[in-house]
Each structure stands twice: as structure tokens, then as C-alpha cells.
N, C-alpha and C. Protein backbone atom coordinates (compact mmCIF):
# COMPACT_ATOMS: atom_id res chain seq x y z
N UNK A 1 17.38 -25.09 -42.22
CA UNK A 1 18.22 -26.20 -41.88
C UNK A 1 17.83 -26.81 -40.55
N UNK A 2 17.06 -25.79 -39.47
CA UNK A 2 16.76 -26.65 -38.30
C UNK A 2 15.61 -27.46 -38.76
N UNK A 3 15.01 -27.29 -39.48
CA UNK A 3 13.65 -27.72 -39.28
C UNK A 3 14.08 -29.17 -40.22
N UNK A 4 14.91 -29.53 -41.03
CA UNK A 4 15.05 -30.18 -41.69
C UNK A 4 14.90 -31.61 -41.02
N UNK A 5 15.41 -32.15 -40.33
CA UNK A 5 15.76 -32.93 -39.45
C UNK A 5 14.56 -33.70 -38.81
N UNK A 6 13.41 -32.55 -38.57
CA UNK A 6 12.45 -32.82 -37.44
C UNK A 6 11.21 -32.83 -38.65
N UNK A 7 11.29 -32.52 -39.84
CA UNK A 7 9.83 -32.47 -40.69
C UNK A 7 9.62 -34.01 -41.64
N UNK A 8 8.33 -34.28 -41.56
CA UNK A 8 8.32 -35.62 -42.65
C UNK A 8 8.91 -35.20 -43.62
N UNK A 9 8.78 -36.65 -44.70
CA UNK A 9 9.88 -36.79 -45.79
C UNK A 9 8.86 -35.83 -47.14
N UNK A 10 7.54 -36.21 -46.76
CA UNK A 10 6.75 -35.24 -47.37
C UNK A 10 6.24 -34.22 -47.49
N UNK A 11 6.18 -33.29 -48.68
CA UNK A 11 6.12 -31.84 -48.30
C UNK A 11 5.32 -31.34 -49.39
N UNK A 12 4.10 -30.51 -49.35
CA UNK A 12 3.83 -30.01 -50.13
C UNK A 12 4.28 -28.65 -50.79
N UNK A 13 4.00 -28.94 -52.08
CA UNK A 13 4.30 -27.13 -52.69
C UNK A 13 2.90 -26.57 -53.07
N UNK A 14 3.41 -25.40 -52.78
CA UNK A 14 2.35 -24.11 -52.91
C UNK A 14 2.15 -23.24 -54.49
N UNK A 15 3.68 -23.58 -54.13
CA UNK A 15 4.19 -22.40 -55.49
C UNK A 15 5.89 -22.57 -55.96
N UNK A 16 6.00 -22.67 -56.60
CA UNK A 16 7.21 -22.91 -57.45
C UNK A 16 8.10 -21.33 -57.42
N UNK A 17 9.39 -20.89 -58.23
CA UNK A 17 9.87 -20.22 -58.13
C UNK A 17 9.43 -19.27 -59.27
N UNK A 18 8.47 -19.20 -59.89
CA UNK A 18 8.50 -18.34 -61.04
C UNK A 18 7.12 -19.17 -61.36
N UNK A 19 6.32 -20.31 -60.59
CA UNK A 19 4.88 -20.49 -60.60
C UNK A 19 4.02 -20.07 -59.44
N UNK A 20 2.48 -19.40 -59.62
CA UNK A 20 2.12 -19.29 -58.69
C UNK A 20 0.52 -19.77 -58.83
N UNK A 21 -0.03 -20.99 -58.87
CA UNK A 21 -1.19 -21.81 -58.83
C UNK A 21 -1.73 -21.46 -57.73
N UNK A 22 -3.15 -21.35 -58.54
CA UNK A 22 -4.66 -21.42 -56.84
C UNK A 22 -5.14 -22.81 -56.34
N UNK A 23 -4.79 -22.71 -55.31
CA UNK A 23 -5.06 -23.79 -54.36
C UNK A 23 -6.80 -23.90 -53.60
N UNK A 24 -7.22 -23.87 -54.51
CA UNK A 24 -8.62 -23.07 -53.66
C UNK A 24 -9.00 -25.02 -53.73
N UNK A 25 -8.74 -26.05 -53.63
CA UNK A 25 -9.68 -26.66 -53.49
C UNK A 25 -9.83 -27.60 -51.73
N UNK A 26 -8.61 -26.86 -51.28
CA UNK A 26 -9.26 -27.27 -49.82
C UNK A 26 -9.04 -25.68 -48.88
N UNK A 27 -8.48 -26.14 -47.35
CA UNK A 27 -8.43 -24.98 -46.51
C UNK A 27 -7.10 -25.01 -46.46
N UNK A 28 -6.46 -25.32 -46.63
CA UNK A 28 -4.89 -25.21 -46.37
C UNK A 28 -4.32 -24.23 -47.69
N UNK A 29 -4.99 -24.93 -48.71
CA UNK A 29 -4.55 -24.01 -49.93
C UNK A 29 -4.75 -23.11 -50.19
N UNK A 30 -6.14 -22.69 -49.53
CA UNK A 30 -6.93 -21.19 -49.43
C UNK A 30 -5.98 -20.40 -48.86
N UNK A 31 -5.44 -21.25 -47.58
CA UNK A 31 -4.86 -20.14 -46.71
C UNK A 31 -3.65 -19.36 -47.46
N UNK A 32 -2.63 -20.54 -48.21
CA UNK A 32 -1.79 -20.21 -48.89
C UNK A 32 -1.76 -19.26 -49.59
N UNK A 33 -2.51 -19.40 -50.61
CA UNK A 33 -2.92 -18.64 -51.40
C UNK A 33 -3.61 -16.79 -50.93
N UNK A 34 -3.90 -17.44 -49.87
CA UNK A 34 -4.37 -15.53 -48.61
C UNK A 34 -3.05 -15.23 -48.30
N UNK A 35 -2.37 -15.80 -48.18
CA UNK A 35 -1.02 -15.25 -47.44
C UNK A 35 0.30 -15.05 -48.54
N UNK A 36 0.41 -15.36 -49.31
CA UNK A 36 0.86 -14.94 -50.37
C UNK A 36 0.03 -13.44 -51.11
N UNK A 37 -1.28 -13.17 -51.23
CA UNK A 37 -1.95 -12.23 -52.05
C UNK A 37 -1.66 -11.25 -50.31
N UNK A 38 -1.76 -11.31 -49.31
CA UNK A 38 -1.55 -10.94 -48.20
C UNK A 38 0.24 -9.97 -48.23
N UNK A 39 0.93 -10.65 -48.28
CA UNK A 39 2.56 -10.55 -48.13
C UNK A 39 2.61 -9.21 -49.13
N UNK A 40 1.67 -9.40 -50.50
CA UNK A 40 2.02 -8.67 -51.82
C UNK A 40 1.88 -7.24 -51.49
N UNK A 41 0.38 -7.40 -51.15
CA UNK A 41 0.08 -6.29 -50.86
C UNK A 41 -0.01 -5.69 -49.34
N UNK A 42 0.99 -6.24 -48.70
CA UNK A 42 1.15 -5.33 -47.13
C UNK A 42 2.70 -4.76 -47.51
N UNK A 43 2.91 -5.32 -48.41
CA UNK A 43 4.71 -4.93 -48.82
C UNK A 43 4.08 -3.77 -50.19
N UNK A 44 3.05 -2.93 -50.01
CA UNK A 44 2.30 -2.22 -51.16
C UNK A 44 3.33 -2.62 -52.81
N UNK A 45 3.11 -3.94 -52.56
CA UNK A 45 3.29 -4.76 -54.33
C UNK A 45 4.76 -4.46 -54.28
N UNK A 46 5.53 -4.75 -53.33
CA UNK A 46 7.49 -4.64 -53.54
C UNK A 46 7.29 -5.96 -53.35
N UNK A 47 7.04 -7.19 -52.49
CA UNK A 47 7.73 -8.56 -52.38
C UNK A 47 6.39 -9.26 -52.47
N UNK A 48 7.03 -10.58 -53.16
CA UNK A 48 6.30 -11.96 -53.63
C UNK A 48 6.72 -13.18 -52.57
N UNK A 49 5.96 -13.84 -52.01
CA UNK A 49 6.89 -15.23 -51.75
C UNK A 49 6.63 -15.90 -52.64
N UNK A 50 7.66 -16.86 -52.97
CA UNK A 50 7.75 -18.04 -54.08
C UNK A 50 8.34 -19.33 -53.57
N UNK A 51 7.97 -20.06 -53.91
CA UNK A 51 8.85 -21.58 -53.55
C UNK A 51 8.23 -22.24 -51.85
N UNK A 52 6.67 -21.27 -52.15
CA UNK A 52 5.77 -21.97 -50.81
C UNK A 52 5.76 -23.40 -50.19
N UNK A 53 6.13 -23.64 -49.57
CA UNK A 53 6.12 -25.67 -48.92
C UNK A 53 5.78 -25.06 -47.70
N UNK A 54 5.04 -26.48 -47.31
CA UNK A 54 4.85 -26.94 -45.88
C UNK A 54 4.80 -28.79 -45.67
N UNK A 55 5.69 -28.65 -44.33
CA UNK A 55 5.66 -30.01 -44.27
C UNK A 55 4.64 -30.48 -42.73
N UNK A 56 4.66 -31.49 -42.73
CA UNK A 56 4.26 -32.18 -41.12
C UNK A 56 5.00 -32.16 -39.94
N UNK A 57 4.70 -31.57 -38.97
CA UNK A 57 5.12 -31.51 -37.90
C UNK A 57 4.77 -31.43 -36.25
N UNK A 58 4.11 -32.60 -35.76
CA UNK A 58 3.46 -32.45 -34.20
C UNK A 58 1.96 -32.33 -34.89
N UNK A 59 1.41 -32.88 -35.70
CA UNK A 59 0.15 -32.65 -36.67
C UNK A 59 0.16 -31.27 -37.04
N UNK A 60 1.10 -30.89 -37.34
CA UNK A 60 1.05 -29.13 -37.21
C UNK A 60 1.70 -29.13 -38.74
N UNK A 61 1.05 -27.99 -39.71
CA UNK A 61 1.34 -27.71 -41.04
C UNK A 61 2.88 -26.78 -41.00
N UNK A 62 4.04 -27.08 -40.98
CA UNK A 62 5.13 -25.53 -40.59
C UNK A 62 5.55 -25.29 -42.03
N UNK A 63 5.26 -23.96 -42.34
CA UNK A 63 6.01 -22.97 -43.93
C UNK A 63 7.73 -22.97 -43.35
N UNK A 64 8.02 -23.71 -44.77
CA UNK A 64 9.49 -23.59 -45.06
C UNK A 64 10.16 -23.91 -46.61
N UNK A 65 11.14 -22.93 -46.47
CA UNK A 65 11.92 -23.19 -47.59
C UNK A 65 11.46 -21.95 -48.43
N UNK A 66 10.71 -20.99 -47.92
CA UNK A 66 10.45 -19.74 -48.92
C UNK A 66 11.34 -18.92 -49.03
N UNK A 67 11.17 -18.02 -50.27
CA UNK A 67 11.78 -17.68 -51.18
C UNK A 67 11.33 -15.91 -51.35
N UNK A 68 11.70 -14.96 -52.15
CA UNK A 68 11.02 -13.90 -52.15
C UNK A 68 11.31 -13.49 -53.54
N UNK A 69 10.73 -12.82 -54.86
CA UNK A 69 11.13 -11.70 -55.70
C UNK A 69 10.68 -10.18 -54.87
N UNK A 70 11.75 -9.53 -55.10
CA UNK A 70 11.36 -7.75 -54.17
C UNK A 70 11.87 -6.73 -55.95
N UNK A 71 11.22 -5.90 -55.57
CA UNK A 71 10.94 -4.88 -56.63
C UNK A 71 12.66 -4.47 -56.79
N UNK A 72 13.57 -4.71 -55.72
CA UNK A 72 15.12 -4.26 -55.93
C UNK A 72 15.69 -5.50 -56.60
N UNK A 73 15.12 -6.75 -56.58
CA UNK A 73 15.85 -7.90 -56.60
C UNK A 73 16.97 -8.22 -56.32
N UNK A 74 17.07 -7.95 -55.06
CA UNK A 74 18.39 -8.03 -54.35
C UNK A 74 18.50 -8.66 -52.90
N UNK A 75 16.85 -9.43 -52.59
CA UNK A 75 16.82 -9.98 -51.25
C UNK A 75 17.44 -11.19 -51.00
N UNK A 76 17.59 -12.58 -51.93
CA UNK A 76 18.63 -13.52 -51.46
C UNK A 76 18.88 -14.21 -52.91
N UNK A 77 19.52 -15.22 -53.15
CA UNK A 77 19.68 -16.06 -54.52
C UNK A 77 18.55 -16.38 -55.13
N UNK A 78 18.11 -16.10 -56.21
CA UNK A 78 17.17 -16.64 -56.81
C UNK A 78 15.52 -15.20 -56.90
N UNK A 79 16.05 -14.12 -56.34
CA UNK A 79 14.96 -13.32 -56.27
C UNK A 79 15.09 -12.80 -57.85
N UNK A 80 14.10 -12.52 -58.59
CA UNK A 80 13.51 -12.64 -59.94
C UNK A 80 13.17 -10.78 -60.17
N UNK A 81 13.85 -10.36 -59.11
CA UNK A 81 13.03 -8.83 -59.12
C UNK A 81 11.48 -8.33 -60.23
N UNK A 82 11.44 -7.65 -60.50
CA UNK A 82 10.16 -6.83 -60.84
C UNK A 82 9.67 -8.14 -61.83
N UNK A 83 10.81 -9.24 -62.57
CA UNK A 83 10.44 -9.77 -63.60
C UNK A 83 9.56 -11.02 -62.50
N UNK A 84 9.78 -11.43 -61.16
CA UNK A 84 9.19 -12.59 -60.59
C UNK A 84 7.93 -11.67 -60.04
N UNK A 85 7.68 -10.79 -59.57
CA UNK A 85 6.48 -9.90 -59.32
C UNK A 85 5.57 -10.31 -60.31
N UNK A 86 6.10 -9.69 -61.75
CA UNK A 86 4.96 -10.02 -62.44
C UNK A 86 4.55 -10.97 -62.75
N UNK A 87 5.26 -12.12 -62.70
CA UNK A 87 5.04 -13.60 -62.83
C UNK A 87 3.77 -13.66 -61.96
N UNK A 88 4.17 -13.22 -60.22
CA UNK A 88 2.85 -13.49 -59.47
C UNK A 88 1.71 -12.80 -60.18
N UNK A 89 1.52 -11.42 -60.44
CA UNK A 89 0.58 -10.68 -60.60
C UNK A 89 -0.35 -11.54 -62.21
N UNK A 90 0.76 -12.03 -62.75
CA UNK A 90 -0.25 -12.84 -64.07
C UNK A 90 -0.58 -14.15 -64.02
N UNK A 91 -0.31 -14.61 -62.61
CA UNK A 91 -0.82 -16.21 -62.30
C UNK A 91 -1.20 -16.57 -61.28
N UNK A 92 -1.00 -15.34 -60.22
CA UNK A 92 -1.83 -15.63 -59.30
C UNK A 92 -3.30 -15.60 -59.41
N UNK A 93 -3.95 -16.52 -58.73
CA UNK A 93 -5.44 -16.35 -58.27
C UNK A 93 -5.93 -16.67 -56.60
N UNK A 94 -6.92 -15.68 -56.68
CA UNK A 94 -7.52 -15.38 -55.70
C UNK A 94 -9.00 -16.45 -55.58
């Protein structure tokens, strides 16, 4: 909600809530896409982020509005437990 105010009207998505597309065709998407396969496995495969955006800010890219499935599915509204995990694990790419 702070950031709302101060970010352009435009925003990209990364990843949807139950989609998770490879972004490999520039550097921003790469990164995305590292930091999501990153998150999975430093949380040894318990949490996903989902619902990736970034908007404009000070020419600066800022992540907001993410989301998580966790292996308890019990981290906030909308977490997909073990069933949004596997969503990542069968659509993510590296």
C-alpha cells in the first residue's frame, strides 16, 4: 500500500497466481525468473513466490504485490499449498 502511490501506472507481471512463465528473453526477466527458482530452493522446496510484478520507480525496477504457496498453505490469502508448489515445479523454466 505504500508503494502504491509513488509507482507508475504500469507494471509488469512475472508470474500469475497459479502461472509461472520463463522470461528469458531479456535481463530483467532472467533475473526474475533466478529469484523465484532461488526463493524455491533456499526455502529447500517449502515456498513459491507467485503473482511477481515490478513497477517504475526513480528509474529503479521495485518487486511488489507478491504472493507465496508454502508446503503448510497457510502463509496469507490465496497460498495454493503443496497444490501451487507444484504448479511452479511443472511450469517453471530455467
Amino acid at each position: 500500500w505504500l508503494f502504491e502511490r509513488l509507482r507508475t501506472r504500469e507494471s509488469q507481471k512475472w508470474s500469475g497466481t497459479n502461472m509461472h512463465p520463463s522470461h528469458n528473453n531479456n535481463k530483467l526477466g532472467n533475473i526474475m525468473n533466478a529469484f523465484a527458482h532461488f526463493v524455491y530452493e533456499a526455502s529447500q522446496n517449502t515456498v513459491v513466490l507467485a503473482d511477481i510484478q515490478t513497477s517504475t520507480f526513480n528509474n529503479k525496477d521495485i518487486l511488489f504485490d507478491l504472493m507465496t504457496h508454502t508446503k503448510t498453505g497457510n502463509s496469507i490469502i490465496g497460498d495454493h499449498g503443496k497444490a501451487g508448489i507444484r504448479t511452479f515445479i511443472d511450469t517453471h523454466g530455467c
